[in-house]
PDB file of N, CA and C in Angstrom:
ATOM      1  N   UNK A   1     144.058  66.742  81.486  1.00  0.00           N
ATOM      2  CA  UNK A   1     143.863  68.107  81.903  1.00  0.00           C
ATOM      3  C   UNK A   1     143.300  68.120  83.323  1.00  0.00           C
ATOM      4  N   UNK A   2     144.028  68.925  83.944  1.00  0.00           N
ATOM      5  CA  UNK A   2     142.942  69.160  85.450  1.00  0.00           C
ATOM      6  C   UNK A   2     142.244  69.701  85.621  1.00  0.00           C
ATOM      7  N   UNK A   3     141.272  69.231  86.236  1.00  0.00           N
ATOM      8  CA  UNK A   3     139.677  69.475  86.961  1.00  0.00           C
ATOM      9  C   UNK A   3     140.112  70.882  87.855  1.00  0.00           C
ATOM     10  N   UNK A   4     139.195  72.475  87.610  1.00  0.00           N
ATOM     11  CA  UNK A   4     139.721  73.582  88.261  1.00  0.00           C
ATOM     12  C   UNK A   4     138.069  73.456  88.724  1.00  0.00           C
ATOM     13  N   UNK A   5     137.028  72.829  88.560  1.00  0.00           N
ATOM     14  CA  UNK A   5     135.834  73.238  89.282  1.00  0.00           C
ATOM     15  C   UNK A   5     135.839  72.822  90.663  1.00  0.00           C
ATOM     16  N   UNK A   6     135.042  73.963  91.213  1.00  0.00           N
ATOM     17  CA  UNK A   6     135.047  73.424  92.568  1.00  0.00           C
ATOM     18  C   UNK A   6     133.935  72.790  92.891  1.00  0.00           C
ATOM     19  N   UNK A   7     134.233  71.517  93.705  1.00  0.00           N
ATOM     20  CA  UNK A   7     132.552  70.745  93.879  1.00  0.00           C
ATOM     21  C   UNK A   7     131.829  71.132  95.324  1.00  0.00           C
ATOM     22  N   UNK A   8     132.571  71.901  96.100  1.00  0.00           N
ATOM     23  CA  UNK A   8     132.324  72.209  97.699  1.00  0.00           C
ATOM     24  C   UNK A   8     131.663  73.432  97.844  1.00  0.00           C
ATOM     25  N   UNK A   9     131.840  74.540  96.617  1.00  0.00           N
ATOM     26  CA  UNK A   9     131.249  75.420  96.709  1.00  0.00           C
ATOM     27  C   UNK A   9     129.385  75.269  97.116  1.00  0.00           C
ATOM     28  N   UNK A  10     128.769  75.713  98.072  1.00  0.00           N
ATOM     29  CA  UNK A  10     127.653  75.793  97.914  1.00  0.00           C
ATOM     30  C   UNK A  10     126.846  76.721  96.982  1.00  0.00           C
ATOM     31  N   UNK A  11     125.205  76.275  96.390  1.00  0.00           N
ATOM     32  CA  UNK A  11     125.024  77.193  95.142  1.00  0.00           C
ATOM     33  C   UNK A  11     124.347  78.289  96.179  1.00  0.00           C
ATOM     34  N   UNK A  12     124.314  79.136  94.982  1.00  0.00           N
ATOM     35  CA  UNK A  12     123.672  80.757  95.725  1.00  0.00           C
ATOM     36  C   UNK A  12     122.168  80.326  96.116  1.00  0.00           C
ATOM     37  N   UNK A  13     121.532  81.334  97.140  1.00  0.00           N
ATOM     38  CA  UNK A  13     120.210  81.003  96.902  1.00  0.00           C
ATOM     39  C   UNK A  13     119.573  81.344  95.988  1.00  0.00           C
ATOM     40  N   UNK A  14     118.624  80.783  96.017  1.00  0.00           N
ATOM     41  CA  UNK A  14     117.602  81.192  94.859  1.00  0.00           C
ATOM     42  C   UNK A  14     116.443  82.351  95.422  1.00  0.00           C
ATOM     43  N   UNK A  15     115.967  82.062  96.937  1.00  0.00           N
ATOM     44  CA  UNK A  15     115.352  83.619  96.982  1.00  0.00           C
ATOM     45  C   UNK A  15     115.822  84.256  98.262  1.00  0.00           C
ATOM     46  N   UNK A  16     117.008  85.665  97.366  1.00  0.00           N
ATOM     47  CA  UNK A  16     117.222  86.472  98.037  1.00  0.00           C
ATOM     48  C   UNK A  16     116.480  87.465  98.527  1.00  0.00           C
ATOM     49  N   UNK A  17     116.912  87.884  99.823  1.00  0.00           N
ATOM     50  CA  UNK A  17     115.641  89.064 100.435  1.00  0.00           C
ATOM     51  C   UNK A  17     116.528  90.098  99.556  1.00  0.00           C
ATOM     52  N   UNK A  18     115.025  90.726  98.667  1.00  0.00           N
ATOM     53  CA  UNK A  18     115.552  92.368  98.456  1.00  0.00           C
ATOM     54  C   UNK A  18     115.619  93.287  98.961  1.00  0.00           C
ATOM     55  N   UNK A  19     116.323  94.665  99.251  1.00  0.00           N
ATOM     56  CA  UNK A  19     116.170  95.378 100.190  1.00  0.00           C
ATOM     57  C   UNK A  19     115.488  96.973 100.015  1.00  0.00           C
ATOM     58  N   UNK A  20     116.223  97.795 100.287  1.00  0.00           N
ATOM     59  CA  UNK A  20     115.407  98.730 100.348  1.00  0.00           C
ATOM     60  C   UNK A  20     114.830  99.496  99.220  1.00  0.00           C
ATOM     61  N   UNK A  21     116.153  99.541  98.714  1.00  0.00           N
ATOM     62  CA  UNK A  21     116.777 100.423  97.389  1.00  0.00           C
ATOM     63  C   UNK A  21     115.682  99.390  96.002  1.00  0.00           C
ATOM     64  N   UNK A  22     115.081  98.506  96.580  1.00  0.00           N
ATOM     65  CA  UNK A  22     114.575  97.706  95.156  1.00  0.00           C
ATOM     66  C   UNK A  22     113.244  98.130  95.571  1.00  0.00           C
ATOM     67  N   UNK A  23     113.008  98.165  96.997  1.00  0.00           N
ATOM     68  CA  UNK A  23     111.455  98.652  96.891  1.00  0.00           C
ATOM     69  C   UNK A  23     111.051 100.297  96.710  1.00  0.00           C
ATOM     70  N   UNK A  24     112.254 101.043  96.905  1.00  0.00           N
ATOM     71  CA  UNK A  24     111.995 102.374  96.393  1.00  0.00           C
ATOM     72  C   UNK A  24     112.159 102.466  94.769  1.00  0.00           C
ATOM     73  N   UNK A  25     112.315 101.328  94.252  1.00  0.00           N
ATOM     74  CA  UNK A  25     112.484 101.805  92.484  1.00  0.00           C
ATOM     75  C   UNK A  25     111.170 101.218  92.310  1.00  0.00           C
ATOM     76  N   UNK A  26     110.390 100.976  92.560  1.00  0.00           N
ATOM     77  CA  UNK A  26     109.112 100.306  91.827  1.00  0.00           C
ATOM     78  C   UNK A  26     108.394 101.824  91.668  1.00  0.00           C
ATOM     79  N   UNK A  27     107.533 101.904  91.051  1.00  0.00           N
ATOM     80  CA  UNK A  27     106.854 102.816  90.309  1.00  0.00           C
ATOM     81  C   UNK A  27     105.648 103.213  90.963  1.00  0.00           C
ATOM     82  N   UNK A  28     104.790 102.553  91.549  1.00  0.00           N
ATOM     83  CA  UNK A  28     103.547 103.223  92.225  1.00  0.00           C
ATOM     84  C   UNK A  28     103.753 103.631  93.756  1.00  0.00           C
ATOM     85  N   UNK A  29     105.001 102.948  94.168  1.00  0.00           N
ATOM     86  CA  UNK A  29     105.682 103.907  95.375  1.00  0.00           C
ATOM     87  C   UNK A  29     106.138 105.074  94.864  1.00  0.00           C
ATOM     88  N   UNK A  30     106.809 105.123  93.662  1.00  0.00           N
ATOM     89  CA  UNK A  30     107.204 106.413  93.490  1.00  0.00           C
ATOM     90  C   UNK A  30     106.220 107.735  93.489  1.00  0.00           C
ATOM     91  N   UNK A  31     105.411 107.329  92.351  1.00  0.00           N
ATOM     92  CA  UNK A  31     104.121 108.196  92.385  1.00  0.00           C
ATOM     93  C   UNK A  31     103.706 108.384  93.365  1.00  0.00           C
ATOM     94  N   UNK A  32     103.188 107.438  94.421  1.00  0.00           N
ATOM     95  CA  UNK A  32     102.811 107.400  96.053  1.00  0.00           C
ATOM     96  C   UNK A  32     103.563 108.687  96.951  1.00  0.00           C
ATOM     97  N   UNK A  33     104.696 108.364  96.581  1.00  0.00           N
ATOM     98  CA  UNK A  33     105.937 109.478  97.500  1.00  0.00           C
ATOM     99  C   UNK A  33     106.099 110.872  96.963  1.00  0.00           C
ATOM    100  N   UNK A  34     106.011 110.982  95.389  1.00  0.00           N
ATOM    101  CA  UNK A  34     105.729 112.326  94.468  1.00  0.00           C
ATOM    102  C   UNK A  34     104.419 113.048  94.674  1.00  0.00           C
ATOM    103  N   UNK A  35     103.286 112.418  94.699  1.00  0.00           N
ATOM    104  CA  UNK A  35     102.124 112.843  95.369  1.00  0.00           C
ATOM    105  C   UNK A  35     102.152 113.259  96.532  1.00  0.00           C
ATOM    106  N   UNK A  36     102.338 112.786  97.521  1.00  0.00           N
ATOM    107  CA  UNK A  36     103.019 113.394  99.320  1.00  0.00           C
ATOM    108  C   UNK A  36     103.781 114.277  99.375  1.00  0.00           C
ATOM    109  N   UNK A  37     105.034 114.262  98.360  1.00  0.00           N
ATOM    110  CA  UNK A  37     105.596 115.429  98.305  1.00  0.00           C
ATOM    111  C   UNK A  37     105.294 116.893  97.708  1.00  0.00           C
ATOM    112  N   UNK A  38     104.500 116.836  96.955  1.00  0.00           N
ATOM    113  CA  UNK A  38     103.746 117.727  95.911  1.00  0.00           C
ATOM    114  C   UNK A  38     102.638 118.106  96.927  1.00  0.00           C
ATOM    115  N   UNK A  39     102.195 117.618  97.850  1.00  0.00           N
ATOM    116  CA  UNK A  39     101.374 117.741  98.496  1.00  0.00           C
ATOM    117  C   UNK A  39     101.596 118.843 100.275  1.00  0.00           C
ATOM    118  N   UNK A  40     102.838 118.364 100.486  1.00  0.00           N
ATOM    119  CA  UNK A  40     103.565 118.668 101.553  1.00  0.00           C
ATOM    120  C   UNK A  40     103.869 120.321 100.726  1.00  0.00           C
ATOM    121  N   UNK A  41     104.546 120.101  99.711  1.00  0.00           N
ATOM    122  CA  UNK A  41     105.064 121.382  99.154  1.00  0.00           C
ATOM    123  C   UNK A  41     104.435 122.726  98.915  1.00  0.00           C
ATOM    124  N   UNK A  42     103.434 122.371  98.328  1.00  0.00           N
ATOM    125  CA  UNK A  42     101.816 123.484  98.125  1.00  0.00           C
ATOM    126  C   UNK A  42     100.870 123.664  99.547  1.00  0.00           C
ATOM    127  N   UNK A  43     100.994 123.070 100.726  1.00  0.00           N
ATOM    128  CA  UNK A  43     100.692 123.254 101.797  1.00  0.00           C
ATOM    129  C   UNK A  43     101.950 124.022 102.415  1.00  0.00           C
ATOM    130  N   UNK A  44     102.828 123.831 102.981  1.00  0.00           N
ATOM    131  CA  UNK A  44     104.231 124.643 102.951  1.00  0.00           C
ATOM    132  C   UNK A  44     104.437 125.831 102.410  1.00  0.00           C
ATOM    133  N   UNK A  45     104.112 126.152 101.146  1.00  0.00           N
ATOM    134  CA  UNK A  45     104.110 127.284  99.972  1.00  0.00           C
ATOM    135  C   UNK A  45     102.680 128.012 100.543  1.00  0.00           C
ATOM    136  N   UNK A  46     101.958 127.621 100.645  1.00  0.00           N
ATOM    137  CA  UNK A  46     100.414 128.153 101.384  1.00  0.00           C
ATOM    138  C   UNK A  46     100.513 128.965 102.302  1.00  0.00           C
ATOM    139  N   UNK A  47     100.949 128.017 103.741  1.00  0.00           N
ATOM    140  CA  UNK A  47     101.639 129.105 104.639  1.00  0.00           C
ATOM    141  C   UNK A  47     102.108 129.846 104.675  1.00  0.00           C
ATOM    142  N   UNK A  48     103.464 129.945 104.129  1.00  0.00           N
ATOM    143  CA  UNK A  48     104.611 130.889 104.338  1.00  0.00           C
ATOM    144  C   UNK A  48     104.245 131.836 103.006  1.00  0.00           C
ATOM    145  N   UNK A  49     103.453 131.336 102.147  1.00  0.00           N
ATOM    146  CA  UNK A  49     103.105 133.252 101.350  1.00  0.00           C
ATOM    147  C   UNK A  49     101.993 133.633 101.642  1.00  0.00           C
ATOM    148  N   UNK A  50     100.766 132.500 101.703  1.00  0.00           N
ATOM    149  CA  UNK A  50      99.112 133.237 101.753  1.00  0.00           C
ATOM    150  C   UNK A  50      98.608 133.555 103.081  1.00  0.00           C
ATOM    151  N   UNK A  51      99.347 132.776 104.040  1.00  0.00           N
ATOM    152  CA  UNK A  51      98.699 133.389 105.277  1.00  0.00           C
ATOM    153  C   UNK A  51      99.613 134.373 106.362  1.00  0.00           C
TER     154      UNK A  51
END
């Protein structure tokens, strides 16, 4: 039977840089960014009705 593996292939690395999209799914950035925004929003909402 013939040999279909390839032996030249180099292996993947082992540590890839993650990018952006992996550090916006972590969870205490999120909260971090939901808080700022919640924050931005009720200051915004402040202005433009109470004063």
């Amino acid at each position: 039977m013939l040999d279909t593996t390839r032996q030249s292939d180099p292996a993947p690395p082992q540590d890839e840089p993650r990018g952006c999209l992996f550090a916006l799914s972590q969870p205490p950035l999120m909260i971090f960014l939901a808080v700022i925004g919640c924050l931005l929003l009720m200051a915004s909402l402040h202005d433009l009705l109470l004063l």
